[in-house]
C-alpha atoms as a PDB file:
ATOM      1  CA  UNK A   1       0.000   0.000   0.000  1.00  0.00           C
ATOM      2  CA  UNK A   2       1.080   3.699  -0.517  1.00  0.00           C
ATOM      3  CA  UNK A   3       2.432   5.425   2.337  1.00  0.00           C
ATOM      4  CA  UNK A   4       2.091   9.505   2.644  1.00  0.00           C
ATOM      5  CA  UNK A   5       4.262  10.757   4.670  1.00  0.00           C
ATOM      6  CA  UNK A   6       2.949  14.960   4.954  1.00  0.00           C
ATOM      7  CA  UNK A   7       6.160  17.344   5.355  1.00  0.00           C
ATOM      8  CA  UNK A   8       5.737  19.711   8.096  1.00  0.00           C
ATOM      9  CA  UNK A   9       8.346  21.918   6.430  1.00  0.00           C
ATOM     10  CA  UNK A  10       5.090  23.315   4.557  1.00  0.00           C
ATOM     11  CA  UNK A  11       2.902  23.921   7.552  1.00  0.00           C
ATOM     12  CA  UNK A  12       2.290  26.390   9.604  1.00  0.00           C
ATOM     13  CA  UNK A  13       4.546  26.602  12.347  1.00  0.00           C
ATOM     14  CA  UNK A  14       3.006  29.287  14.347  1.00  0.00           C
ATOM     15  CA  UNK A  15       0.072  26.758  14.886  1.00  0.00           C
ATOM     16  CA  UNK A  16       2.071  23.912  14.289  1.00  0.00           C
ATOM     17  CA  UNK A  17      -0.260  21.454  16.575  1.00  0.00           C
ATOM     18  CA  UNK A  18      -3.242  22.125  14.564  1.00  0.00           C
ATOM     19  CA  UNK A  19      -1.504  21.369  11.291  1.00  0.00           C
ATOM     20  CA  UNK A  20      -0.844  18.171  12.383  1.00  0.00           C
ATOM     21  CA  UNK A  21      -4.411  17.615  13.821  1.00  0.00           C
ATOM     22  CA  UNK A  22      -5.409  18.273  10.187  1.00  0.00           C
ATOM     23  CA  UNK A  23      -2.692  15.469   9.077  1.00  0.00           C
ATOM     24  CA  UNK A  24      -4.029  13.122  11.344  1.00  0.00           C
ATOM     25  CA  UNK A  25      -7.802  13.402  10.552  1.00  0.00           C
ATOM     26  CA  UNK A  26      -7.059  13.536   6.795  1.00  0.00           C
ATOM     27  CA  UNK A  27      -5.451   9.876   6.966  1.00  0.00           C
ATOM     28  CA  UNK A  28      -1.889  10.575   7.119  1.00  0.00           C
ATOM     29  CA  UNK A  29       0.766   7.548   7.684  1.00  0.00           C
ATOM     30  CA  UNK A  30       3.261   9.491   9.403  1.00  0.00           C
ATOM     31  CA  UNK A  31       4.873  12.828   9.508  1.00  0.00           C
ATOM     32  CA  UNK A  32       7.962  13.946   7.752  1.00  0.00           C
ATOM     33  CA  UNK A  33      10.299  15.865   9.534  1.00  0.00           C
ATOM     34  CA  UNK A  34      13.250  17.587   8.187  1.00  0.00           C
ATOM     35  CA  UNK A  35      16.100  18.610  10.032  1.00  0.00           C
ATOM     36  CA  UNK A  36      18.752  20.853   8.194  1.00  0.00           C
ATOM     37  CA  UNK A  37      21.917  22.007   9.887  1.00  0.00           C
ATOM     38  CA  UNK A  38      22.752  25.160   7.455  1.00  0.00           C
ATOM     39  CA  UNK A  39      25.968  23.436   6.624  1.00  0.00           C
ATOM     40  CA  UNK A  40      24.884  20.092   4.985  1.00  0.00           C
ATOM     41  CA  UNK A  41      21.816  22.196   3.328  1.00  0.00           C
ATOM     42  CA  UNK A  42      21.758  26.134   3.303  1.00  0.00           C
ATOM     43  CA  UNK A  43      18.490  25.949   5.544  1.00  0.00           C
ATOM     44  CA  UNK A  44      18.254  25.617   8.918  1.00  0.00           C
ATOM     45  CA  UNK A  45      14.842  24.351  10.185  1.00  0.00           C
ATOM     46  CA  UNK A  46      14.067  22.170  13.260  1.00  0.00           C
ATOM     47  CA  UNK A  47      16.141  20.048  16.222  1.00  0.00           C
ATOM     48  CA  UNK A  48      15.004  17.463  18.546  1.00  0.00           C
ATOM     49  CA  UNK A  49      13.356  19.929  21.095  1.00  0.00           C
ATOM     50  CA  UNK A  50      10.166  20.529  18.850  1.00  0.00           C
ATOM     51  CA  UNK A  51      10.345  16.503  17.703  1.00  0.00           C
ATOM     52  CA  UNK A  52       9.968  15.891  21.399  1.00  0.00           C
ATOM     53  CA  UNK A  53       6.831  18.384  21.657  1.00  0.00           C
ATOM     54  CA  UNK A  54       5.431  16.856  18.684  1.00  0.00           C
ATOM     55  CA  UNK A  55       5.853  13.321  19.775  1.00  0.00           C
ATOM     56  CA  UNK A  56       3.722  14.650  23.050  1.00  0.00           C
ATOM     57  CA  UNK A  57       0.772  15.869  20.210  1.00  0.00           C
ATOM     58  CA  UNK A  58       0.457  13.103  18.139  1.00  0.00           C
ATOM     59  CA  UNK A  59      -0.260   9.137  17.477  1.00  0.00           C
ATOM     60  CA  UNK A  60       1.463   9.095  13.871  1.00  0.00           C
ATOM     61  CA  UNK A  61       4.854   7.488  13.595  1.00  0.00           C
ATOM     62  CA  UNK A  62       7.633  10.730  13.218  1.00  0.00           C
ATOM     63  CA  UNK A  63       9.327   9.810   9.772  1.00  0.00           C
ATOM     64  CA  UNK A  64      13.269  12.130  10.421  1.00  0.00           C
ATOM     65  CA  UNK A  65      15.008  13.268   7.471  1.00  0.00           C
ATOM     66  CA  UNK A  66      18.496  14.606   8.633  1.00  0.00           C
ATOM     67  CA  UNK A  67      19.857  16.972   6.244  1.00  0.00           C
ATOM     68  CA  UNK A  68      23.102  16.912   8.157  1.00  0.00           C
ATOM     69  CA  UNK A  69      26.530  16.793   7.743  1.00  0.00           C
ATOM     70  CA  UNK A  70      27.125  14.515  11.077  1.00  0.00           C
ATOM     71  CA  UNK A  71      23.882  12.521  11.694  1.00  0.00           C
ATOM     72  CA  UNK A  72      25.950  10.006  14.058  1.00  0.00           C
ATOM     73  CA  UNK A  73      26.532  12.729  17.003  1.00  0.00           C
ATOM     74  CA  UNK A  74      22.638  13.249  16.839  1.00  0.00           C
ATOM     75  CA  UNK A  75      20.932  10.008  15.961  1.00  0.00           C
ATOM     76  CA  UNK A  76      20.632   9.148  20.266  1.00  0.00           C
ATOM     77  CA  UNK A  77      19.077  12.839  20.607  1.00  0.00           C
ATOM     78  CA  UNK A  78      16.313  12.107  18.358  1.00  0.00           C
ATOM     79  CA  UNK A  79      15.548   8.647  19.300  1.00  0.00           C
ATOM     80  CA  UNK A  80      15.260   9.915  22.710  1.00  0.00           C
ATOM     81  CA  UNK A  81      12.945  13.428  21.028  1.00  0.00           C
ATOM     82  CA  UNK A  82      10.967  10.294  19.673  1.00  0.00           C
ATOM     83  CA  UNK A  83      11.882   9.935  16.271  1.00  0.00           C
ATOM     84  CA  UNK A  84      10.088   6.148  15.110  1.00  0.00           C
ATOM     85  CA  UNK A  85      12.373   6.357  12.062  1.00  0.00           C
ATOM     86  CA  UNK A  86      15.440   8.268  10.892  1.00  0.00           C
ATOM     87  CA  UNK A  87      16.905   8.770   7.465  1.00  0.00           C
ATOM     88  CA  UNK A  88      20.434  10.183   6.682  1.00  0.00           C
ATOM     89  CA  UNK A  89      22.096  11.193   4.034  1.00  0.00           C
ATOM     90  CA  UNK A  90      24.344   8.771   1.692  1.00  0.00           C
ATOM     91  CA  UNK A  91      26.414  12.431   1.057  1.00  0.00           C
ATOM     92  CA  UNK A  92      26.816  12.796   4.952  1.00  0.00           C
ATOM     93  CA  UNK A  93      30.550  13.184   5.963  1.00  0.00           C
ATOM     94  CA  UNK A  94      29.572  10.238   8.460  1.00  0.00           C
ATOM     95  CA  UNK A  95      30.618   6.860   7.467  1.00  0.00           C
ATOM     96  CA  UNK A  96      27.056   5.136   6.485  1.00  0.00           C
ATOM     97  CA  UNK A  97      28.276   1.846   8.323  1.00  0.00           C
ATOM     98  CA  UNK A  98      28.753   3.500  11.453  1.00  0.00           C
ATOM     99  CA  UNK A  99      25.386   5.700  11.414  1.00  0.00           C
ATOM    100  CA  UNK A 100      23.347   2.622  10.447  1.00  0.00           C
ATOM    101  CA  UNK A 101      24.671   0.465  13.481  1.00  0.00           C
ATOM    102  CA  UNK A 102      23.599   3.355  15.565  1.00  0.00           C
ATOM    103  CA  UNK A 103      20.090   3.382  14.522  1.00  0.00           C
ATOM    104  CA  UNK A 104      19.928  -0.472  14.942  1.00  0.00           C
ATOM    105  CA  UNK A 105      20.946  -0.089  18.175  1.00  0.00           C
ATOM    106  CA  UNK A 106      18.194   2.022  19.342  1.00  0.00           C
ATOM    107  CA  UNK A 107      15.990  -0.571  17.887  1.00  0.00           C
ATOM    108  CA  UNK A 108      14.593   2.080  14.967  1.00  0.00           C
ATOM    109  CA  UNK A 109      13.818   2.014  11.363  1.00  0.00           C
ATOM    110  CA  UNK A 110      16.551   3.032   8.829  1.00  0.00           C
ATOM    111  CA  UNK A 111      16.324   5.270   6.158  1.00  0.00           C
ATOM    112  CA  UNK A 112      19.201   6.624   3.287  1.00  0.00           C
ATOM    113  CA  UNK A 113      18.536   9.691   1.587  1.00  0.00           C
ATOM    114  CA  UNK A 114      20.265  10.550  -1.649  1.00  0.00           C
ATOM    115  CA  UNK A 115      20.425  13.678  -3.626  1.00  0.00           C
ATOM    116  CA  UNK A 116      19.502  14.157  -7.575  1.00  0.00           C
ATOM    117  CA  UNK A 117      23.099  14.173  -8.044  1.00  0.00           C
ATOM    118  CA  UNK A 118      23.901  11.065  -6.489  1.00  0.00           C
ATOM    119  CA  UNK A 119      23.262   7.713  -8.644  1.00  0.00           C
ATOM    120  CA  UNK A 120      20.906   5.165  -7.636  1.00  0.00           C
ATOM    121  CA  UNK A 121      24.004   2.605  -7.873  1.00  0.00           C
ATOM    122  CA  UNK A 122      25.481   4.661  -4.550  1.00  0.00           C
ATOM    123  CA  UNK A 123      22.910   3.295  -2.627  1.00  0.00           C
ATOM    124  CA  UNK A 124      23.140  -0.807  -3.683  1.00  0.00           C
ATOM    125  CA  UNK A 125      25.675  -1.783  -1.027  1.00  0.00           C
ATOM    126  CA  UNK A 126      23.206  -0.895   1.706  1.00  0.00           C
ATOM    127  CA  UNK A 127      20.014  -2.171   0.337  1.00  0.00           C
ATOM    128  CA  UNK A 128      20.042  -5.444   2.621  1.00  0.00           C
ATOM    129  CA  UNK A 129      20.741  -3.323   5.891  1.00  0.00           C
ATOM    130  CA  UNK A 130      18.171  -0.323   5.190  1.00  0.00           C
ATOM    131  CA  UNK A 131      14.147  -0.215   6.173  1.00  0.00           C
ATOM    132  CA  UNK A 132      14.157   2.728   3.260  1.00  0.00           C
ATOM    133  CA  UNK A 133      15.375   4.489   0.638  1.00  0.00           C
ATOM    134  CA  UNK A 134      14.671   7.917   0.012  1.00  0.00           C
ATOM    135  CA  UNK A 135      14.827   9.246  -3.721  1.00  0.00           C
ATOM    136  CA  UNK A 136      15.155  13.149  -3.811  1.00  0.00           C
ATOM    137  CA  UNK A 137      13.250  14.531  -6.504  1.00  0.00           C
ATOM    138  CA  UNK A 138      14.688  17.932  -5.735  1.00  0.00           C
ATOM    139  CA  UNK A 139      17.699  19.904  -4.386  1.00  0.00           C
ATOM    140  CA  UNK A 140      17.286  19.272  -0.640  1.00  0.00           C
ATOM    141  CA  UNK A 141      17.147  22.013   1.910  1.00  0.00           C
ATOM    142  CA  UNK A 142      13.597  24.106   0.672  1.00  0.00           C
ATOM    143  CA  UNK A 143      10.157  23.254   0.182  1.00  0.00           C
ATOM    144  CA  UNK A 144       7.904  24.200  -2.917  1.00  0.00           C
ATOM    145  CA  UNK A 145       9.984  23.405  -5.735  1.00  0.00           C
ATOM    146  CA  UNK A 146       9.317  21.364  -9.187  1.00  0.00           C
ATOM    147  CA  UNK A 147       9.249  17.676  -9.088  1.00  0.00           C
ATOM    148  CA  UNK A 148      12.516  16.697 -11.256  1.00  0.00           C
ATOM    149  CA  UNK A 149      11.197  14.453 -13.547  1.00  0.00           C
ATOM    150  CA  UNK A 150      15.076  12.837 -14.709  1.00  0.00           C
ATOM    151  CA  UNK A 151      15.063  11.197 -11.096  1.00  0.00           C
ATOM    152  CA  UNK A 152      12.522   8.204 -12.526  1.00  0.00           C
ATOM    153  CA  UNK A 153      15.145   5.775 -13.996  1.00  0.00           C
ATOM    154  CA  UNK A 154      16.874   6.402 -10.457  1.00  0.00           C
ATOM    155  CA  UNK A 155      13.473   5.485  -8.855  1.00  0.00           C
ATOM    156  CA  UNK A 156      13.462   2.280 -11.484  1.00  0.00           C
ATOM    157  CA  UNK A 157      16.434   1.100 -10.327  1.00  0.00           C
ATOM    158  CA  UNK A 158      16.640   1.350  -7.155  1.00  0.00           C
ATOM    159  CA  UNK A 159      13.578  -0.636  -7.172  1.00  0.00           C
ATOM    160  CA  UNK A 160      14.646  -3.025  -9.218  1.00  0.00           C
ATOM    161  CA  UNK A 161      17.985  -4.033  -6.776  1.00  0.00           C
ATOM    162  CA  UNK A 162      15.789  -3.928  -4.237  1.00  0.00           C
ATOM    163  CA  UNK A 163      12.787  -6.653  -5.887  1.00  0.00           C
ATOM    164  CA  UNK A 164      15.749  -9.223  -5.413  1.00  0.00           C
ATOM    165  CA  UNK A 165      18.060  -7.780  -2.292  1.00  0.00           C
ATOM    166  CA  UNK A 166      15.297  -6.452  -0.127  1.00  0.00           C
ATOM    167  CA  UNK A 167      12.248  -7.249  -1.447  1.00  0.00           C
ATOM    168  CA  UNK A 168      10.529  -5.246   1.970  1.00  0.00           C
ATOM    169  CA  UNK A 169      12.816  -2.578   1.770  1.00  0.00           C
ATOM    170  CA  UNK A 170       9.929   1.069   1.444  1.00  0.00           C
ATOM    171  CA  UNK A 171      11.007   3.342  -1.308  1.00  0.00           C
ATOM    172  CA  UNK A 172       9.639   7.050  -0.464  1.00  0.00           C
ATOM    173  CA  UNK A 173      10.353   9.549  -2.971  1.00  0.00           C
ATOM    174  CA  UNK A 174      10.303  13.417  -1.484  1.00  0.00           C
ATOM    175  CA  UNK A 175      10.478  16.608  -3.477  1.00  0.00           C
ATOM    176  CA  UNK A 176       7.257  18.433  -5.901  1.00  0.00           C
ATOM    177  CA  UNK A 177       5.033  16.017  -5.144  1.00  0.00           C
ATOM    178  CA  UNK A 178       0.896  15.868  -6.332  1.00  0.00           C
ATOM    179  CA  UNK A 179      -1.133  14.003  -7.511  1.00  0.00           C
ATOM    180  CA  UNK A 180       0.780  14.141 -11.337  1.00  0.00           C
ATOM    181  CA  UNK A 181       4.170  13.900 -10.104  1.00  0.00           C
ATOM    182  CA  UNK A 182       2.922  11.361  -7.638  1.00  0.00           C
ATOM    183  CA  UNK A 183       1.371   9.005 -10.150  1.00  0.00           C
ATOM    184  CA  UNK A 184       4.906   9.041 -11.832  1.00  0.00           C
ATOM    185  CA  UNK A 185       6.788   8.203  -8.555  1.00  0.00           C
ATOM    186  CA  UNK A 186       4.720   5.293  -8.046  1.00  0.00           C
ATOM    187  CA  UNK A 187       4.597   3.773 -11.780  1.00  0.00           C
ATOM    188  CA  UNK A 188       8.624   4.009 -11.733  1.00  0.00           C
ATOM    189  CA  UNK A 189       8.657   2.278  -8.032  1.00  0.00           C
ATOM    190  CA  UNK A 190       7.992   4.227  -5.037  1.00  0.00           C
ATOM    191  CA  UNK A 191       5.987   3.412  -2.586  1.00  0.00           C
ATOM    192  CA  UNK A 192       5.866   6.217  -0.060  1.00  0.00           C
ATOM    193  CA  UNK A 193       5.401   9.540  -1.256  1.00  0.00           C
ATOM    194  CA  UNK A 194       6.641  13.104   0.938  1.00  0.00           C
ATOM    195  CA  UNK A 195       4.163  15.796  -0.084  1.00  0.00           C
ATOM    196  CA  UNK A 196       4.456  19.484   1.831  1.00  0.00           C
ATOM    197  CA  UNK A 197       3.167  22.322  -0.208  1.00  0.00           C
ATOM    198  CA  UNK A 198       0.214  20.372  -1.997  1.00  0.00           C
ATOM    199  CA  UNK A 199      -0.994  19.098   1.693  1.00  0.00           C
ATOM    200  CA  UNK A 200      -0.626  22.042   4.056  1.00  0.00           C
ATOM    201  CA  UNK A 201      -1.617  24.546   1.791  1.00  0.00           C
ATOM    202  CA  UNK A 202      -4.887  22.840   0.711  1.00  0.00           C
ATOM    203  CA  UNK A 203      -8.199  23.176   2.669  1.00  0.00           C
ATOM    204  CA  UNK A 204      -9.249  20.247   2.639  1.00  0.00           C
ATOM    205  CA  UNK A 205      -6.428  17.144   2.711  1.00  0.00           C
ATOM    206  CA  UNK A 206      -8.263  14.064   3.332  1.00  0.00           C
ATOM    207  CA  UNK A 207      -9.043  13.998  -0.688  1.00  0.00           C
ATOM    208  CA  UNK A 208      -6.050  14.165  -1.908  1.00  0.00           C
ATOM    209  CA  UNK A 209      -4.012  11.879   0.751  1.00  0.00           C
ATOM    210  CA  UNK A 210      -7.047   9.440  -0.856  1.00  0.00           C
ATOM    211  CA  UNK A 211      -6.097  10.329  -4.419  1.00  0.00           C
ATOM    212  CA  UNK A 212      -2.207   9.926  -3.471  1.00  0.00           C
ATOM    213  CA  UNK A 213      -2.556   6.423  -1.831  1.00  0.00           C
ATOM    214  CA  UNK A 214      -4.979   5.191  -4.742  1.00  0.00           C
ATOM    215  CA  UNK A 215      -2.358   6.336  -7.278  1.00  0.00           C
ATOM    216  CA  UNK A 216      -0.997   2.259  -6.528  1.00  0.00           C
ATOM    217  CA  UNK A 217      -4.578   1.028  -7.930  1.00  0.00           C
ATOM    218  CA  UNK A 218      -4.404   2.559 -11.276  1.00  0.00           C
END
């Protein structure tokens, strides 16, 4: 089944709490969190202080993207914030090995994030180790930009590696996602989609997080 994972990097943050509220009642798997550091990405957004006030506000699983340069000095401050999953990046100046082990430890889920200029083939060593792969379909570090249509083929083939090495493994795909872009991400492979912009900003959610996770039945 399709997965939507809504990025809060689109909400609201003065009324944060609500936002989510609105996630939750619209039928929302989780919530996508991204963490930037201003070094790794330009941005700077959120730490593990507001993670730990939203883990006190909601019942959906807390899906953390860390756009960082050194995710292994802060993967035990977000598992204790209450991250249920954490995602690094491939590009990190940590050694993947290393940050992995660390998750395990905790006893969480494992994500690898890699950029549009990183080939799928990066990833292949780690398939067998990782919960998910995330496929950025735009330069990390802002919201609200255009879906990058060129990162399909790396969709298709991650997804392909991982039919045969990790058959369970999720593939989410994060960057200009709707329902157009979304129907692509899914046809080349991807089975849990980040949307920000086309969730927050809309009235009424619950639609379109149906329309997203029926994209799989077409």
């Amino acid at each position: 089944m399709i997965q939507i994972s809504p990025s809060i990097l689109a909400s609201d943050f003065a009324n944060l709490e609500s936002e989510i509220r609105k996630m939750e009642n619209a039928g929302a798997d989780m919530l996508h969190i991204d963490v930037m550091d201003g070094h790794f990405v330009p941005n700077i957004s959120i730490g593990p202080p507001v993670i730990q006030s939203l883990r006190r506000c909601t019942h959906l699983p807390l899906d953390v993207h860390l756009m960082i340069s050194h995710p292994l000095a802060y993967i035990g401050a977000f598992v204790k914030a209450g991250a249920d999953m954490i995602t690094f990046h491939l590009e990190s100046e940590d050694d993947p090995v290393i940050v992995l082990r660390e998750i395990r430890r905790y006893g969480l889920r494992a994500g690898m994030a890699i950029k549009p200029g990183t080939p799928a083939q990066a990833v292949f060593p780690y398939i067998r180790q990782l919960d998910m792969v995330l496929v950025m379909t735009v330069e990390p570090g802002f919201g609200g930009q255009c879906f990058m249509e060129e990162m399909l083929d790396k969709i298709r083939c991650v997804r392909e590696v991982a039919r045969t090495d990790n058959p369970a493994m999720r593939l989410q795909v994060d960057g200009g996602i709707q329902l157009e872009t979304g129907a692509k991400a899914v046809a080349a492979g991807a089975d849990c989609l980040v949307a920000g912009t086309f969730l927050f900003h809309a009235d009424n959610p619950a639609p379109l997080i149906h329309a997203l996770r029926a994209l799989e039945t077409r």
